[in-house]
Each structure stands twice: as structure tokens, then as C-alpha cells.
N, C-alpha and C. Protein backbone atom coordinates (compact mmCIF):
# COMPACT_ATOMS: atom_id res chain seq x y z
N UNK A 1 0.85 -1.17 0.00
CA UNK A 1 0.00 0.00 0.00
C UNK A 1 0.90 1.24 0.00
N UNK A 2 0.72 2.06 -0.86
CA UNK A 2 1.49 3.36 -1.10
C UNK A 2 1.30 4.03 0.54
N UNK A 3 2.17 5.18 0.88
CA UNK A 3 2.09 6.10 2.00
C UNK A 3 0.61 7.14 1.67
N UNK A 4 0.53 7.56 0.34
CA UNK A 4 -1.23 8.06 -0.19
C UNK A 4 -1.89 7.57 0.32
N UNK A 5 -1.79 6.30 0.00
CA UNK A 5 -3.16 5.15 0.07
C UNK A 5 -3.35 5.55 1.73
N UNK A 6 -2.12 5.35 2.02
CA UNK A 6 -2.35 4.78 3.85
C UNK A 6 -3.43 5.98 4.15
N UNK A 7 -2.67 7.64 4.08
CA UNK A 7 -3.28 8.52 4.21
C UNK A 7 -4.25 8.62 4.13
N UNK A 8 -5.12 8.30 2.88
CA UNK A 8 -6.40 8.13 2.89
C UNK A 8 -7.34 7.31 3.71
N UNK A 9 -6.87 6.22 3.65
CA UNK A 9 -7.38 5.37 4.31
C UNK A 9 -7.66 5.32 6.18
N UNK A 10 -6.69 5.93 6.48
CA UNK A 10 -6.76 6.77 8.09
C UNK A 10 -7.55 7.81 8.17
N UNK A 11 -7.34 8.82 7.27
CA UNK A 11 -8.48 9.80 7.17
C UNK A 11 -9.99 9.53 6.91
N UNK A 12 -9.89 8.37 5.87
CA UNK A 12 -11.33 7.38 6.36
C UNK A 12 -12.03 7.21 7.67
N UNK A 13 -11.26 6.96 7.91
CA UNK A 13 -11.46 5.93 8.93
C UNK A 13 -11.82 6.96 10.32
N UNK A 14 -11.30 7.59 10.05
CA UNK A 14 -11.23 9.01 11.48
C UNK A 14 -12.50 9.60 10.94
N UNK A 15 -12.94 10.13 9.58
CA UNK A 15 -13.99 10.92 9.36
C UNK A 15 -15.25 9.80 9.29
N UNK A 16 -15.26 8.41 9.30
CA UNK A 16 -16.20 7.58 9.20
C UNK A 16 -16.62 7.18 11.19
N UNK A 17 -15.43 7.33 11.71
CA UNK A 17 -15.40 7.01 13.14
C UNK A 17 -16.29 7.91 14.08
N UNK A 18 -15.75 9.07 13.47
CA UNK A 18 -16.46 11.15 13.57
C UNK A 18 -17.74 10.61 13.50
N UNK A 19 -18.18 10.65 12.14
CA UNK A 19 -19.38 11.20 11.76
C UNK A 19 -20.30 10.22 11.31
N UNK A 20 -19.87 8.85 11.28
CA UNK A 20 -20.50 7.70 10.66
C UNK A 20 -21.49 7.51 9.29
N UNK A 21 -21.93 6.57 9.06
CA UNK A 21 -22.44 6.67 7.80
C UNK A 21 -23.05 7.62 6.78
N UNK A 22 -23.06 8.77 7.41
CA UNK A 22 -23.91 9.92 7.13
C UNK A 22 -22.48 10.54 6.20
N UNK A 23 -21.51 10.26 6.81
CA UNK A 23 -19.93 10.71 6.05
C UNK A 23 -19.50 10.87 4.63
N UNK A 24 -19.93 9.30 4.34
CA UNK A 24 -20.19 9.17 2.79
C UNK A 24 -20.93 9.67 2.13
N UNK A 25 -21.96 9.81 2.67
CA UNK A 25 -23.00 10.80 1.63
C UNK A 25 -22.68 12.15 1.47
N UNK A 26 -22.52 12.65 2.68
CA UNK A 26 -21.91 14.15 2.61
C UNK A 26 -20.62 14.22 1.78
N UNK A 27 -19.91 13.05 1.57
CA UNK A 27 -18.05 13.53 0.57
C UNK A 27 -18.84 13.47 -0.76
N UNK A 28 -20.09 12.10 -0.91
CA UNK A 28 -19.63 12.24 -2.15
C UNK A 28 -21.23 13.74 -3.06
N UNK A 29 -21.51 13.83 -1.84
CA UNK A 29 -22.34 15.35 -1.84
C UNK A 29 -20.92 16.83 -2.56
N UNK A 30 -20.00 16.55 -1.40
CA UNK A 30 -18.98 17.36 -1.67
C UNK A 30 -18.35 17.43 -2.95
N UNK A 31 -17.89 15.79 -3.56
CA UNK A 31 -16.88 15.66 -4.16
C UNK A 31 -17.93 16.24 -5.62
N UNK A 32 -19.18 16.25 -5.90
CA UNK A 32 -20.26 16.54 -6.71
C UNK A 32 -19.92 18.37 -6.75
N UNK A 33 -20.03 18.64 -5.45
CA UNK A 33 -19.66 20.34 -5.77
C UNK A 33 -19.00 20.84 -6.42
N UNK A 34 -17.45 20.08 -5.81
CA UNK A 34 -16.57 20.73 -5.87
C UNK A 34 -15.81 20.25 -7.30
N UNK A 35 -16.57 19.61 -8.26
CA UNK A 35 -16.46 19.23 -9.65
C UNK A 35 -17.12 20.31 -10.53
N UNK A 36 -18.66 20.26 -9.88
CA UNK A 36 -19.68 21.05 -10.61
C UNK A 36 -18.76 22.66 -10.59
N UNK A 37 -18.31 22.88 -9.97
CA UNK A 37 -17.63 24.12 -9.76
C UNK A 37 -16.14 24.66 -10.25
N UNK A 38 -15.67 23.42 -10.85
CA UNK A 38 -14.34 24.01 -11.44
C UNK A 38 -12.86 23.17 -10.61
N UNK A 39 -13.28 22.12 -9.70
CA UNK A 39 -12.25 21.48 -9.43
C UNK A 39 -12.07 19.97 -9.08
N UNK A 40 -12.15 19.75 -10.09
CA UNK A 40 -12.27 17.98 -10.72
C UNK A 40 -11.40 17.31 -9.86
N UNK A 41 -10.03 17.99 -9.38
CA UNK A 41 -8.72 17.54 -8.74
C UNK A 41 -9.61 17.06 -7.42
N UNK A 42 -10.04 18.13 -6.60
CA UNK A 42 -10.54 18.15 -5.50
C UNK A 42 -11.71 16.90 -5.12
N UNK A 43 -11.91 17.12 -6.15
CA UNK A 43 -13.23 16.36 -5.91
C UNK A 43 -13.06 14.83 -6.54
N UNK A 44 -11.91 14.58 -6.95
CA UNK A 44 -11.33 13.03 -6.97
C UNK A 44 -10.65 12.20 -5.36
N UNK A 45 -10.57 13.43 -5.33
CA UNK A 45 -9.61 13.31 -3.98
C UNK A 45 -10.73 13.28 -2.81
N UNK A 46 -11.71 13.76 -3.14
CA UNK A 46 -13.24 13.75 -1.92
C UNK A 46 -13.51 12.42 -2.30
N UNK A 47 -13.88 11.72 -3.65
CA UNK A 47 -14.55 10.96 -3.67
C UNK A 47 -13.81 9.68 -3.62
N UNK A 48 -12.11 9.54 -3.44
CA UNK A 48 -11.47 8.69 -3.07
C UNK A 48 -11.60 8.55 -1.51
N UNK A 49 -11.61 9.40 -0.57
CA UNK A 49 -12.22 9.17 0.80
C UNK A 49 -13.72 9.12 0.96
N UNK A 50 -14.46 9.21 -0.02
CA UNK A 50 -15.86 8.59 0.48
C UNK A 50 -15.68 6.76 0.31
N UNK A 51 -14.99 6.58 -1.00
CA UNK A 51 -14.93 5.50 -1.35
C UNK A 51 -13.70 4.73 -0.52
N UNK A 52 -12.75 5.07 0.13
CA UNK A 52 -11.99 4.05 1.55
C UNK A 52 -12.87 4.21 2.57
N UNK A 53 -14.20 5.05 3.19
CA UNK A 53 -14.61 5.32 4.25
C UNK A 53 -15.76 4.29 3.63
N UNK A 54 -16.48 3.77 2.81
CA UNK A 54 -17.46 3.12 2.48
C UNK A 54 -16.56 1.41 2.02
N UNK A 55 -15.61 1.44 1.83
CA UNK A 55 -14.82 0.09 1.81
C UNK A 55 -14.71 -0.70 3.58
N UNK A 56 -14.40 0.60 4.40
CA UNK A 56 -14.21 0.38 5.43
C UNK A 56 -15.80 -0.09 6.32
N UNK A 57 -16.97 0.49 5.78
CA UNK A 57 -17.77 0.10 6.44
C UNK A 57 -18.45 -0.92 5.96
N UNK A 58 -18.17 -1.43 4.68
CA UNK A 58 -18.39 -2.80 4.29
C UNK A 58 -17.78 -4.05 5.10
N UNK A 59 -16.54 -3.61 5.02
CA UNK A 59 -15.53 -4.10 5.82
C UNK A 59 -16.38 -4.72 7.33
N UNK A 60 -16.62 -3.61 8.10
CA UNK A 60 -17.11 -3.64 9.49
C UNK A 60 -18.23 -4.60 9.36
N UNK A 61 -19.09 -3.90 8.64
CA UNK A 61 -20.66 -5.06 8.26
C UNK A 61 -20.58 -6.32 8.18
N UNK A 62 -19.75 -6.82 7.40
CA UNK A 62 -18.90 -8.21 7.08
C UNK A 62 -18.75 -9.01 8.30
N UNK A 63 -17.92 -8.27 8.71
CA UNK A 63 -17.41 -8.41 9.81
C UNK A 63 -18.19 -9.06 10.96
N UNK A 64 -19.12 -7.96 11.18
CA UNK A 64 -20.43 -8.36 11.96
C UNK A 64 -21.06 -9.51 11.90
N UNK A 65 -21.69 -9.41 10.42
CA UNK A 65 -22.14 -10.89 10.09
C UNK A 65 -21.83 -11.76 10.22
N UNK A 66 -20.33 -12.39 10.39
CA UNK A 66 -19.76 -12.89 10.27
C UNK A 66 -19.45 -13.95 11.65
N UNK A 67 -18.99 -12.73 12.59
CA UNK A 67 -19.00 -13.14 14.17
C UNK A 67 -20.42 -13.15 14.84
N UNK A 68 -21.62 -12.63 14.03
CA UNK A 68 -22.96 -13.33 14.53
C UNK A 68 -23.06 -14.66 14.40
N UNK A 69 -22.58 -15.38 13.39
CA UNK A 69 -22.88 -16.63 12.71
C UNK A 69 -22.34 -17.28 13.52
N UNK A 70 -21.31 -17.35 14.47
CA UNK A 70 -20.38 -18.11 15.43
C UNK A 70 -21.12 -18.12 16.87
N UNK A 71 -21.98 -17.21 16.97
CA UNK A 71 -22.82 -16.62 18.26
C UNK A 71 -23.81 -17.85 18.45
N UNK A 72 -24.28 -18.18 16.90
CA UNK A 72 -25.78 -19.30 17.11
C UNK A 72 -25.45 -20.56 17.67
């Protein structure tokens, strides 16, 4: 994993931890703006942390399911 990647992926994880599922909708709300408006850069870079913060909560869900199934 690149030192980027990591970056992102922590910053995920902190703004998904923050603000929870509601997170993703709001980046990729953002990353929509800030395209519609003249900065495509920006808003690749929003919608690469909506998309590690929504990997990550797949991740978790999984997860869940997963260690329920061991519970029965």
C-alpha cells in the first residue's frame, strides 16, 4: 500500500469514526460540488475518501455478520 493510500485510508477511517455513515454521503455530496464548480482535482480526492470510508464500512458489516454466525 502506497504512503497516499495509507493517508487516505486513516483519514477514512477518522472521518467515518467522527461522523459515521452519514460521512459518505456528505463527501460524495462534496466531491459533486466541488467538480460542478471548477475542481475535478478536488473532488477526486473527496470521492477517493468517500470511497476508503465506504470500503471500510463494508468491511465492518462483514465483519459483523460474520462473528454473529459463530454466536448461534
Amino acid at each position: 500500500m502506497t504512503s497516499r493510500r495509507i493517508h487516505i485510508e486513516r483519514l477514512a477511517l477518522s472521518i467515518l469514526d467522527a461522523k459515521g455513515i452519514e460521512a459518505i454521503w456528505q463527501l460524495q455530496l462534496d466531491a459533486a460540488y466541488a467538480y460542478r464548480t471548477g475542481y475535478p482535482v478536488a473532488a477526486e480526492a473527496i470521492l477517493e475518501l468517500a470511497e476508503a470510508a465506504e470500503r471500510e464500512l463494508m468491511r465492518r458489516e462483514n465483519a459483523s455478520v460474520h462473528s454473529d454466525e459463530y454466536r448461534e
